[in-house]
N, C-alpha and C. Protein backbone atom coordinates (compact mmCIF):
# COMPACT_ATOMS: atom_id res chain seq x y z
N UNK A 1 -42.38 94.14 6.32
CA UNK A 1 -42.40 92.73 5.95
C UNK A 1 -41.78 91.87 7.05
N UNK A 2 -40.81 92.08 7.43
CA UNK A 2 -39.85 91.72 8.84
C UNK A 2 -40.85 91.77 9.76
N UNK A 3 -41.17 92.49 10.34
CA UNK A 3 -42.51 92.35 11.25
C UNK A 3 -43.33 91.76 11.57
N UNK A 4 -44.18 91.43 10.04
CA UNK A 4 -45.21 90.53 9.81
C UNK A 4 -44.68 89.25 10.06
N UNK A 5 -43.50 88.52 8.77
CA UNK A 5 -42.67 87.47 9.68
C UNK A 5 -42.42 87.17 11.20
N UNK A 6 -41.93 88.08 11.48
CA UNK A 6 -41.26 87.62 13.45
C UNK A 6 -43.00 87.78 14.08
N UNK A 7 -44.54 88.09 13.66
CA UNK A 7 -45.59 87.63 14.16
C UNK A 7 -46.24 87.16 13.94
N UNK A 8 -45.83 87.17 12.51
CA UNK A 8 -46.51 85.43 12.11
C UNK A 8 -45.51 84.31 12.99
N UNK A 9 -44.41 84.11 12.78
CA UNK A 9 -43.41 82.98 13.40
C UNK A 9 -44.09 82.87 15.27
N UNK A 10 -43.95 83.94 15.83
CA UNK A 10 -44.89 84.59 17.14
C UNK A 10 -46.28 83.61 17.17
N UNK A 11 -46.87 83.87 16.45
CA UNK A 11 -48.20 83.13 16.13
C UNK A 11 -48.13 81.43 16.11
N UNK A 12 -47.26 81.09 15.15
CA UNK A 12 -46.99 79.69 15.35
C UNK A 12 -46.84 79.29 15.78
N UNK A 13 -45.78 79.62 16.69
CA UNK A 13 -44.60 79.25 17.79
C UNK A 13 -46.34 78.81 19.00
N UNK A 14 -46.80 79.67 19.15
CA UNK A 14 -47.73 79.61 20.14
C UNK A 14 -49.19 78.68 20.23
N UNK A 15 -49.27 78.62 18.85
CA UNK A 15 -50.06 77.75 18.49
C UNK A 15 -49.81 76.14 18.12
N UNK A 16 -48.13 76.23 17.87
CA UNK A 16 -47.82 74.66 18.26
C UNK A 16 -47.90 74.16 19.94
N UNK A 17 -47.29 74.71 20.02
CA UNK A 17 -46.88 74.89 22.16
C UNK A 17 -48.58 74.44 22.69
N UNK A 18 -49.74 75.13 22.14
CA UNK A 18 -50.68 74.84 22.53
C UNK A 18 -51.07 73.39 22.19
N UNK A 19 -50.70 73.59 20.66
CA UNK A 19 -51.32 72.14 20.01
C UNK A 19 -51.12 70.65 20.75
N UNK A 20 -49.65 70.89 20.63
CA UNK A 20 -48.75 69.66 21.52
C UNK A 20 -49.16 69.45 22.49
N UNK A 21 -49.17 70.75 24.34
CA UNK A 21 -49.21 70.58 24.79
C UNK A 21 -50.82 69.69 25.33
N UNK A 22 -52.45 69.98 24.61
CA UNK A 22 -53.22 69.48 24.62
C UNK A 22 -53.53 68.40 23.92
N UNK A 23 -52.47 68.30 22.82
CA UNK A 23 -52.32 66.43 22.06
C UNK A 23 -51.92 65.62 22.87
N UNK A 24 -50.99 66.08 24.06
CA UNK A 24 -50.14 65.21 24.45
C UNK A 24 -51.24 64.95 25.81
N UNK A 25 -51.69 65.64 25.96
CA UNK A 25 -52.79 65.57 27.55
C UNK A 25 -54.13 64.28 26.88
N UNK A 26 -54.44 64.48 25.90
CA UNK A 26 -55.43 63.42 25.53
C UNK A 26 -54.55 62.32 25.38
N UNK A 27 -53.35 62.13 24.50
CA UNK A 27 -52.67 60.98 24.29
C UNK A 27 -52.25 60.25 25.81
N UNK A 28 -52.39 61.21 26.79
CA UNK A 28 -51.63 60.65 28.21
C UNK A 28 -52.54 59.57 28.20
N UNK A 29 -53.64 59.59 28.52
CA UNK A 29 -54.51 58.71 28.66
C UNK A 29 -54.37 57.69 28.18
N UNK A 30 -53.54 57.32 27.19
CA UNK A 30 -53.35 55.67 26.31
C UNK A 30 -52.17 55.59 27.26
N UNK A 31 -51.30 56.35 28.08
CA UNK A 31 -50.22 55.82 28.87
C UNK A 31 -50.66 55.54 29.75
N UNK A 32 -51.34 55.88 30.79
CA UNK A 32 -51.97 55.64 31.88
C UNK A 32 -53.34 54.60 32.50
N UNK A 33 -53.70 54.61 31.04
CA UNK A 33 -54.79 53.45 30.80
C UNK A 33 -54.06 51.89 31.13
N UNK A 34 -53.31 51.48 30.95
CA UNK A 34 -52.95 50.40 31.10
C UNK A 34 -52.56 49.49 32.57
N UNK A 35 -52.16 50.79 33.34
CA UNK A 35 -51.24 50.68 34.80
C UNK A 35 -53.14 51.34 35.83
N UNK A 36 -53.63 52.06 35.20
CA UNK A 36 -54.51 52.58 36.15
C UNK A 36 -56.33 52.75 35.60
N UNK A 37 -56.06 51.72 34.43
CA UNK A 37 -57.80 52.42 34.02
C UNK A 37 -58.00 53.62 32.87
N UNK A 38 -59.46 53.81 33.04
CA UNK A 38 -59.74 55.15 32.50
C UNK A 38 -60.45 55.55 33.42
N UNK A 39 -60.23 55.99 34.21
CA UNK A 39 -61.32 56.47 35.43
C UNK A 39 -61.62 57.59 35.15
N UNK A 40 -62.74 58.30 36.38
CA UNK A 40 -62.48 59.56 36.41
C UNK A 40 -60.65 59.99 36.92
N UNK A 41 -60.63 59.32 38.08
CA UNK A 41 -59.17 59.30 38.71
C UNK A 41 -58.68 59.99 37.64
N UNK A 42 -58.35 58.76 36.61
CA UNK A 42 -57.20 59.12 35.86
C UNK A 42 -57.36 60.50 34.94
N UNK A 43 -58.76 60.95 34.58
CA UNK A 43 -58.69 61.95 33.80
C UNK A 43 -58.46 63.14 34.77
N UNK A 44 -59.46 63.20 36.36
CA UNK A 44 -59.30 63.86 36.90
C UNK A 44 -57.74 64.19 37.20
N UNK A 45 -56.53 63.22 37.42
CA UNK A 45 -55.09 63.96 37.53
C UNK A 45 -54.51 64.02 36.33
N UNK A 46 -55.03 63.89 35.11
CA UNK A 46 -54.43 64.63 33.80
C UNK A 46 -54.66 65.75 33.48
N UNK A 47 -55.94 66.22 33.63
CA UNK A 47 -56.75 67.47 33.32
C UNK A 47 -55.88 68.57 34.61
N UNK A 48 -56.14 67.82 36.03
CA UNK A 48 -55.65 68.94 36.87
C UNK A 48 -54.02 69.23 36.84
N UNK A 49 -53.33 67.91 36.28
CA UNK A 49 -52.00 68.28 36.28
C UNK A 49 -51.59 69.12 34.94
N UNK A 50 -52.86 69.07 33.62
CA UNK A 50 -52.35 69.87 32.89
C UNK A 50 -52.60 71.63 33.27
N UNK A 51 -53.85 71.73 33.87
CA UNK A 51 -54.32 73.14 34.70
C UNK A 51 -52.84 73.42 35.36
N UNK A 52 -52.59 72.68 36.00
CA UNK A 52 -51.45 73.38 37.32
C UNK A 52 -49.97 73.84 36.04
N UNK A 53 -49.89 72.77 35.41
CA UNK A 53 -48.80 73.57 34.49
C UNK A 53 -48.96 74.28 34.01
N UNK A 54 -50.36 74.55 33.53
CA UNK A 54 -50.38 76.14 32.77
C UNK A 54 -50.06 77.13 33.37
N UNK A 55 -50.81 76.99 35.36
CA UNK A 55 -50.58 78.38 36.15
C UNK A 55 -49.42 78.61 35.89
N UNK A 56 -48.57 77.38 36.39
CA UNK A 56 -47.08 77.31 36.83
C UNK A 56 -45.99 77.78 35.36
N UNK A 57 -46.39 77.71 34.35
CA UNK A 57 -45.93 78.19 32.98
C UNK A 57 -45.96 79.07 32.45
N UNK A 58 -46.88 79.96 32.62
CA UNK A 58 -47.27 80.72 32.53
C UNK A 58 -46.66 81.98 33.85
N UNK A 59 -46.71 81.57 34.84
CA UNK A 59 -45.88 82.45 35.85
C UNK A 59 -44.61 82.63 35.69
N UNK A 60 -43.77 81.29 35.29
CA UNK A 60 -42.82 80.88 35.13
C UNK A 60 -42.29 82.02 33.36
N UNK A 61 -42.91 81.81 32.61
CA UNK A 61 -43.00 82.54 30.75
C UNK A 61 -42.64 84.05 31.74
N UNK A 62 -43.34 84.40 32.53
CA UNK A 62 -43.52 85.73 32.32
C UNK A 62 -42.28 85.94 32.78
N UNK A 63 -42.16 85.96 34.34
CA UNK A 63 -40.83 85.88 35.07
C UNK A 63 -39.43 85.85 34.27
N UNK A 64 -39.29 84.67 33.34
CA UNK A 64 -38.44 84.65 32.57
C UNK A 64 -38.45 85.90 31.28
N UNK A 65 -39.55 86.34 30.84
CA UNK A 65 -39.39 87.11 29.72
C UNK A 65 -39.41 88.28 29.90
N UNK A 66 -39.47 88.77 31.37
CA UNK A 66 -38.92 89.88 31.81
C UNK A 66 -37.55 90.09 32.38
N UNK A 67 -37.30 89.38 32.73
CA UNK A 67 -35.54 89.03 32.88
C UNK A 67 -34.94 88.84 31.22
N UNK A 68 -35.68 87.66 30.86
CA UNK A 68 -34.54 88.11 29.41
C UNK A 68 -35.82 87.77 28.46
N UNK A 69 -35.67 88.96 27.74
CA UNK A 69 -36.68 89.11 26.63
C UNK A 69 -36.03 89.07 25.18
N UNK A 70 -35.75 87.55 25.11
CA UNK A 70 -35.46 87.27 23.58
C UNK A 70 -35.92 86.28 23.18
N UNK A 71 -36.01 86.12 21.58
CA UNK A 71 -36.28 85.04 20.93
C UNK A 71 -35.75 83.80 20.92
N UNK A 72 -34.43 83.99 22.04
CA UNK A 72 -33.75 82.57 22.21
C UNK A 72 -34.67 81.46 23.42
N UNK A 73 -34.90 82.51 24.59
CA UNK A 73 -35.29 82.01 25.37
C UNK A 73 -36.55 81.40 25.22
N UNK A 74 -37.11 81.71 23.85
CA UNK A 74 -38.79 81.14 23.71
C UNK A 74 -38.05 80.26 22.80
N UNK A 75 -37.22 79.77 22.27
CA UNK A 75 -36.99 79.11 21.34
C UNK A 75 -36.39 77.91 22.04
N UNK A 76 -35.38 78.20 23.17
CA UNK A 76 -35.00 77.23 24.42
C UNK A 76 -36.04 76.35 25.12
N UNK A 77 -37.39 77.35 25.41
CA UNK A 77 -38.27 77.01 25.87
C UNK A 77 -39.15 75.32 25.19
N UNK A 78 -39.33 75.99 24.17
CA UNK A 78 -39.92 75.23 22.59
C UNK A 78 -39.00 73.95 22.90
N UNK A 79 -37.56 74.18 22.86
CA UNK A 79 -36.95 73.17 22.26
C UNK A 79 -36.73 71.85 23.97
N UNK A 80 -36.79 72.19 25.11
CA UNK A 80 -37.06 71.54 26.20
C UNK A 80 -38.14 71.26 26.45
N UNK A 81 -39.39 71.83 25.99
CA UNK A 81 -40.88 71.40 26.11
C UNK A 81 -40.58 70.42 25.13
N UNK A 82 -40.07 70.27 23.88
CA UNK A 82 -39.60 69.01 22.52
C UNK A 82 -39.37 68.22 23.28
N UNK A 83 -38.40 68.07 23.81
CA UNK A 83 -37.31 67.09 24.89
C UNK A 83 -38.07 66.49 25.80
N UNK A 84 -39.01 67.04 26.48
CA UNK A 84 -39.60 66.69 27.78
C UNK A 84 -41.13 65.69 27.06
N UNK A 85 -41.25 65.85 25.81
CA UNK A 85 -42.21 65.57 25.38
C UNK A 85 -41.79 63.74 24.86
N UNK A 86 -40.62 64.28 23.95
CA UNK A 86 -40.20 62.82 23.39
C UNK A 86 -39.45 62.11 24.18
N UNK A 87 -39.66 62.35 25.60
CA UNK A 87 -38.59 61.67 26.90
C UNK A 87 -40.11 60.62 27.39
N UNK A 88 -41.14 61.38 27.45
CA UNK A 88 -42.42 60.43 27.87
C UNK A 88 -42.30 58.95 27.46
N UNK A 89 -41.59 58.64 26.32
CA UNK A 89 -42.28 57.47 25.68
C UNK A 89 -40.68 56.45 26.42
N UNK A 90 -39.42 57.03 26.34
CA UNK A 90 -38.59 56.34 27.05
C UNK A 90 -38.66 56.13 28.79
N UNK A 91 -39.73 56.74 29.42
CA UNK A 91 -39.51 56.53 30.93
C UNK A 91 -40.55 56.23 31.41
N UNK A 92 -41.96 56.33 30.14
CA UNK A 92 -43.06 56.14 31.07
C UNK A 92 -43.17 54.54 31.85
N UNK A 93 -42.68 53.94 30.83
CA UNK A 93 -43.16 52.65 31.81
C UNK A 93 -42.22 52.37 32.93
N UNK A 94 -41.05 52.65 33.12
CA UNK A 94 -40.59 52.83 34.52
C UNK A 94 -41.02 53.76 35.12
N UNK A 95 -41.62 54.81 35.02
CA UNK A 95 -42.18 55.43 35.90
C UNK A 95 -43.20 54.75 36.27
N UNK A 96 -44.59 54.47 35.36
CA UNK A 96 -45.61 53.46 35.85
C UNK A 96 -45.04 53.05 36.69
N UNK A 97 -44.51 51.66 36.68
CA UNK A 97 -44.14 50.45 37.35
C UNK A 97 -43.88 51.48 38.58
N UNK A 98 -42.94 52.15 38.69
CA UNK A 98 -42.39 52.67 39.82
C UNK A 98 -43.69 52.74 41.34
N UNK A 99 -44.65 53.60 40.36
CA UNK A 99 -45.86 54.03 40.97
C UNK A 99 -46.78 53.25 41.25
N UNK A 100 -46.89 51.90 40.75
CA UNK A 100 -47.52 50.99 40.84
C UNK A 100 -46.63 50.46 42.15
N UNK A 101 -45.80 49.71 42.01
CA UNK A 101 -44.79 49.38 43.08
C UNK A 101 -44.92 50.22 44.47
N UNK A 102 -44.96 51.46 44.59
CA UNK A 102 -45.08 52.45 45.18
C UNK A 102 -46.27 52.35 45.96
N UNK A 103 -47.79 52.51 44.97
CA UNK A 103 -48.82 52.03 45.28
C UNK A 103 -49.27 53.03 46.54
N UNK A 104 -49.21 54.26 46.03
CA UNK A 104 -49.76 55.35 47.38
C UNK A 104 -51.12 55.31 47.08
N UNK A 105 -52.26 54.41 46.49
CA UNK A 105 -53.37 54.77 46.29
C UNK A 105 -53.69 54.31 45.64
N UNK A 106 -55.51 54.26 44.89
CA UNK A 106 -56.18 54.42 43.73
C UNK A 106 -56.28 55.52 43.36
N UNK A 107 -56.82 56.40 44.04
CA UNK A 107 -56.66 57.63 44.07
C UNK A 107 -55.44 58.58 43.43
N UNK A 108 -54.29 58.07 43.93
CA UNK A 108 -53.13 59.32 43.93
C UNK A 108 -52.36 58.34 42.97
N UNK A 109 -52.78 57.05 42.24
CA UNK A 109 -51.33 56.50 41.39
C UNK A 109 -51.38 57.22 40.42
N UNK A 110 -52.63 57.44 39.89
CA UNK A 110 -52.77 58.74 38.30
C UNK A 110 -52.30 59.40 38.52
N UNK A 111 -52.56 60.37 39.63
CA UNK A 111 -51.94 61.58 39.72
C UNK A 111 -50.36 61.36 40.00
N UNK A 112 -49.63 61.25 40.87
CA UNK A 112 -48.12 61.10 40.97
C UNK A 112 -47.67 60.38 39.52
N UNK A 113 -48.62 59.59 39.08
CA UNK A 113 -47.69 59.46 37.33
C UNK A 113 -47.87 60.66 36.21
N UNK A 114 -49.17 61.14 36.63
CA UNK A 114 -49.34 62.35 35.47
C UNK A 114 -48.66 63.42 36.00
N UNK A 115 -48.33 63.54 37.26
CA UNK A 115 -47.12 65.05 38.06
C UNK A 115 -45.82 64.29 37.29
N UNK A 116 -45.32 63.37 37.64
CA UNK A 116 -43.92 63.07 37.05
C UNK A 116 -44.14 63.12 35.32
N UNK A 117 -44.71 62.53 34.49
CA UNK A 117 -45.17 62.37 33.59
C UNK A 117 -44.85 63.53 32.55
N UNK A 118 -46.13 64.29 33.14
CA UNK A 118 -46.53 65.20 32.47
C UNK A 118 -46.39 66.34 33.22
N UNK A 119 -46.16 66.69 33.96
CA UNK A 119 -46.18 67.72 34.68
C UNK A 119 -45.17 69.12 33.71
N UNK A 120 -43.78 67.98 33.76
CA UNK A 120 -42.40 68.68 33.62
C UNK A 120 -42.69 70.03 31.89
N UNK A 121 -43.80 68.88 31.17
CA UNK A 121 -43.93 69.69 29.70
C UNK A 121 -44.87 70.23 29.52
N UNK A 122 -45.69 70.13 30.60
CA UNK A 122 -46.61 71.21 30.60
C UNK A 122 -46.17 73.01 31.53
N UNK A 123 -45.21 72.67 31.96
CA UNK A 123 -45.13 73.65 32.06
C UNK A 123 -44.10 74.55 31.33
N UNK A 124 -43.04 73.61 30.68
CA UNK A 124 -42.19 74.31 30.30
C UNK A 124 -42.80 75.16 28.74
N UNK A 125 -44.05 74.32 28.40
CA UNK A 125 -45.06 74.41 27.22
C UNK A 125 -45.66 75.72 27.47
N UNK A 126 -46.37 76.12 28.78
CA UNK A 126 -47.10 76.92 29.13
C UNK A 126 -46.21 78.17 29.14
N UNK A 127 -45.01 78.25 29.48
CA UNK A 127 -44.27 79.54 29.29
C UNK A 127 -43.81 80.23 28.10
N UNK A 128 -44.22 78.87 26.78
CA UNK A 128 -44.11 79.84 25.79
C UNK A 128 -44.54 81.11 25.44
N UNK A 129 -46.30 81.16 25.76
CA UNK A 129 -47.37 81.70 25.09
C UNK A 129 -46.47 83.37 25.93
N UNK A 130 -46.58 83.52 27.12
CA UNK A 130 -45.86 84.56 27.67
C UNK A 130 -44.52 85.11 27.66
N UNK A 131 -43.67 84.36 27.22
CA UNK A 131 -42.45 85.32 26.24
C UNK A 131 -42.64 85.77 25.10
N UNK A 132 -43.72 85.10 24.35
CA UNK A 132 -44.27 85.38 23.19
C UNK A 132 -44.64 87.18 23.65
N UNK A 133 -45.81 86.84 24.20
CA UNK A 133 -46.39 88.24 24.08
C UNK A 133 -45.16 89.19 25.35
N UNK A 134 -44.30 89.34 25.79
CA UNK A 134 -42.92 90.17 26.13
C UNK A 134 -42.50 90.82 25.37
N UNK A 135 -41.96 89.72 24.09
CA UNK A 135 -41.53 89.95 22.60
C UNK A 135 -41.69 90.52 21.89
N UNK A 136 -43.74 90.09 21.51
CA UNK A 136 -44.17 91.46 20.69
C UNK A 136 -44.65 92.53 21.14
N UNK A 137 -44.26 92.23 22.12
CA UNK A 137 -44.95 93.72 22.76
C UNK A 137 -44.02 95.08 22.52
N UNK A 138 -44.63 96.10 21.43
CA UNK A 138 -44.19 97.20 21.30
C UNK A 138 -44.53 98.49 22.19
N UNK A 139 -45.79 98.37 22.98
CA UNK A 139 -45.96 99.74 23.49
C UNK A 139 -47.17 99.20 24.37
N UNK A 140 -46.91 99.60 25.69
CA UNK A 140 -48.00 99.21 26.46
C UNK A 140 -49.29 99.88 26.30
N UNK A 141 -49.39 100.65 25.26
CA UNK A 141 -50.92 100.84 24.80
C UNK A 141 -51.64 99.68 24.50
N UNK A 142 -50.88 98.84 23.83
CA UNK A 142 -51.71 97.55 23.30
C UNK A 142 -51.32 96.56 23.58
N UNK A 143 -50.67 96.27 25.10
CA UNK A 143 -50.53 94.79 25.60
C UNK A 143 -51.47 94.24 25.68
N UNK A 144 -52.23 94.87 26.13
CA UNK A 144 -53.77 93.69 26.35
C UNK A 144 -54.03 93.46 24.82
N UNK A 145 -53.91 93.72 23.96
CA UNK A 145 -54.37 93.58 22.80
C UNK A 145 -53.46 92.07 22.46
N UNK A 146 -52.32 92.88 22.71
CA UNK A 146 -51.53 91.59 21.92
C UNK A 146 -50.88 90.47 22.66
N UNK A 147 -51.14 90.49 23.93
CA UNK A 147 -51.48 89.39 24.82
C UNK A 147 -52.54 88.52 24.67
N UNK A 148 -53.98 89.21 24.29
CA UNK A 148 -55.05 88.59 24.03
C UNK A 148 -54.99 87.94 22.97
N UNK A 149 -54.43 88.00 21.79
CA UNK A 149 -54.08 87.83 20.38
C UNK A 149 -53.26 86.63 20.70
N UNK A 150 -52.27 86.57 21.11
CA UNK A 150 -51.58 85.42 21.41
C UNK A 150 -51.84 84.31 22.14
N UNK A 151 -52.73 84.60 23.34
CA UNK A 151 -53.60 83.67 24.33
C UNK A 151 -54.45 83.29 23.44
N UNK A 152 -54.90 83.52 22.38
CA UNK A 152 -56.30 83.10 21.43
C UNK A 152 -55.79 82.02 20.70
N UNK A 153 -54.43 82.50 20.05
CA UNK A 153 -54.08 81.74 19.18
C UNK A 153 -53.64 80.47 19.83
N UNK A 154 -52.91 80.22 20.93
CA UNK A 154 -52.83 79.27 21.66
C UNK A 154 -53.49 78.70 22.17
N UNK A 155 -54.99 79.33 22.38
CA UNK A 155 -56.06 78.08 22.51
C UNK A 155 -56.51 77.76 21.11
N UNK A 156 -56.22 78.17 20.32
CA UNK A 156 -56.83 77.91 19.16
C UNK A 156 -55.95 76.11 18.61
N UNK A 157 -54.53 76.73 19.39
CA UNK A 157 -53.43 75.28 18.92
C UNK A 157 -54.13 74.29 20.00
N UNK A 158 -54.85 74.27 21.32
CA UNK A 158 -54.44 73.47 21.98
C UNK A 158 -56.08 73.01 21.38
N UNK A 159 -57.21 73.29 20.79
CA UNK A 159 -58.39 73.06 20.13
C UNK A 159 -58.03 71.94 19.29
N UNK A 160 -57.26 72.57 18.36
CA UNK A 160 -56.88 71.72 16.65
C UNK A 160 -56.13 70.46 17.72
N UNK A 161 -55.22 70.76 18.56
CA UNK A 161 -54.31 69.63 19.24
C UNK A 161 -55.48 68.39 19.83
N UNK A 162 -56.12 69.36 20.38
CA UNK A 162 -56.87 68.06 21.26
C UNK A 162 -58.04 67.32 19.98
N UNK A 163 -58.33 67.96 19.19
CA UNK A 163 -59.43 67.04 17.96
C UNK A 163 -58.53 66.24 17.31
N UNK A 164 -57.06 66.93 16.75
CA UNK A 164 -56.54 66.36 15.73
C UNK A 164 -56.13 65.07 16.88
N UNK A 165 -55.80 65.02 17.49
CA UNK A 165 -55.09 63.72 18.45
C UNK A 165 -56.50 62.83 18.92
N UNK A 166 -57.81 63.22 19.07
CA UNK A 166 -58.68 62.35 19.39
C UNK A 166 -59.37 61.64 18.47
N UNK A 167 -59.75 62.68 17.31
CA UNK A 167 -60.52 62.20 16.21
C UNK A 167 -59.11 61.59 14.98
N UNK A 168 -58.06 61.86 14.99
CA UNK A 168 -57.26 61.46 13.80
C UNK A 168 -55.62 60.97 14.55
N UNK A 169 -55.19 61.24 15.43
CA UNK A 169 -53.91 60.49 15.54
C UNK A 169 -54.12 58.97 16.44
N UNK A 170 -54.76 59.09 17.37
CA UNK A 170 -54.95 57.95 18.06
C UNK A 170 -56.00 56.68 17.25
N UNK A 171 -56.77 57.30 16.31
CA UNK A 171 -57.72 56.11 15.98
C UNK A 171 -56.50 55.84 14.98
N UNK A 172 -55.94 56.45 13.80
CA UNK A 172 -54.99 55.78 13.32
C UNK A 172 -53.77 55.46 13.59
N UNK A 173 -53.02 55.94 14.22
CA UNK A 173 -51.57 55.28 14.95
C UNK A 173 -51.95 54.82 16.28
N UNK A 174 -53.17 54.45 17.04
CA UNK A 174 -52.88 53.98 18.35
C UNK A 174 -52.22 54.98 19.54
């Protein structure tokens, strides 16, 4: 019964991390829309800055969950990807402005706001999914199994994340 709990909790944990981290990549776009458009630009450095945090999170998950393989450190993880998430709404517009002011481009203002932006929680987001599977991993007979299991479920969060935030959080809260 214990088991099932700590992979079901495993499961969640990974499927929020996804959810968020692809709610928050569509929602960027209502931050960035204002200072830079909707361009391609701008989607093109949201999309690639959310890609690069995954590599980088994911390298980063593993690294860490082989050095220390506990439930704190995915839970640390969780709780600074939180932080880095609800920090967006207090700095973005000084950051804008900053970048605007700055003004390295049409080109590069999306991007240097979506690297500062977003960069920081996408990756700390992306290292969940890989302490996860450290964790449950009982026997390297079936890492690939239960690596794959966990990578699923986390696209499965960042699926529900990106509909539930396009089709239902943004048309009703803005």
């Amino acid at each position: 019964m214990r088991a099932a709990l700590e992979r079901a909790s495993l499961f969640f944990a990974v499927f929020v991390s996804g959810a968020v981290l692809l709610g928050v990549e569509i929602a960027s776009s209502r931050v960035l829309a204002p200072f830079f458009g909707n361009s391609l630009y701008v989607w093109g450095a949201l999309i690639g800055v959310v890609l690069t945090g995954l590599a980088i999170g994911y390298w980063l998950g593993g690294a860490l969950a082989d050095r220390y393989p506990t439930v704190w450190l995915l839970l640390g993880m969780m709780g600074l990807g939180a932080l880095l998430v609800l920090a967006i709404p207090y700095f973005d517009d000084r950051v804008l402005q900053w970048v605007v002011d700055w003004d390295p481009g049409a080109r590069l203002n999306p991007l240097v706001a979506a690297v500062l932006l977003f960069g920081p929680m996408s990756v700390v987001l992306a290292s969940v999914t890989p302490i996860a599977v450290r964790i449950s991993t009982l026997d390297v007979a079936t890492l690939g199994r239960t690596a794959g299991r966990l990578f699923a479920v986390s696209t499965v969060g960042s699926i529900v994340g990106t509909f539930a935030t396009a089709f239902v959080l943004i048309p009703e809260f803005g």
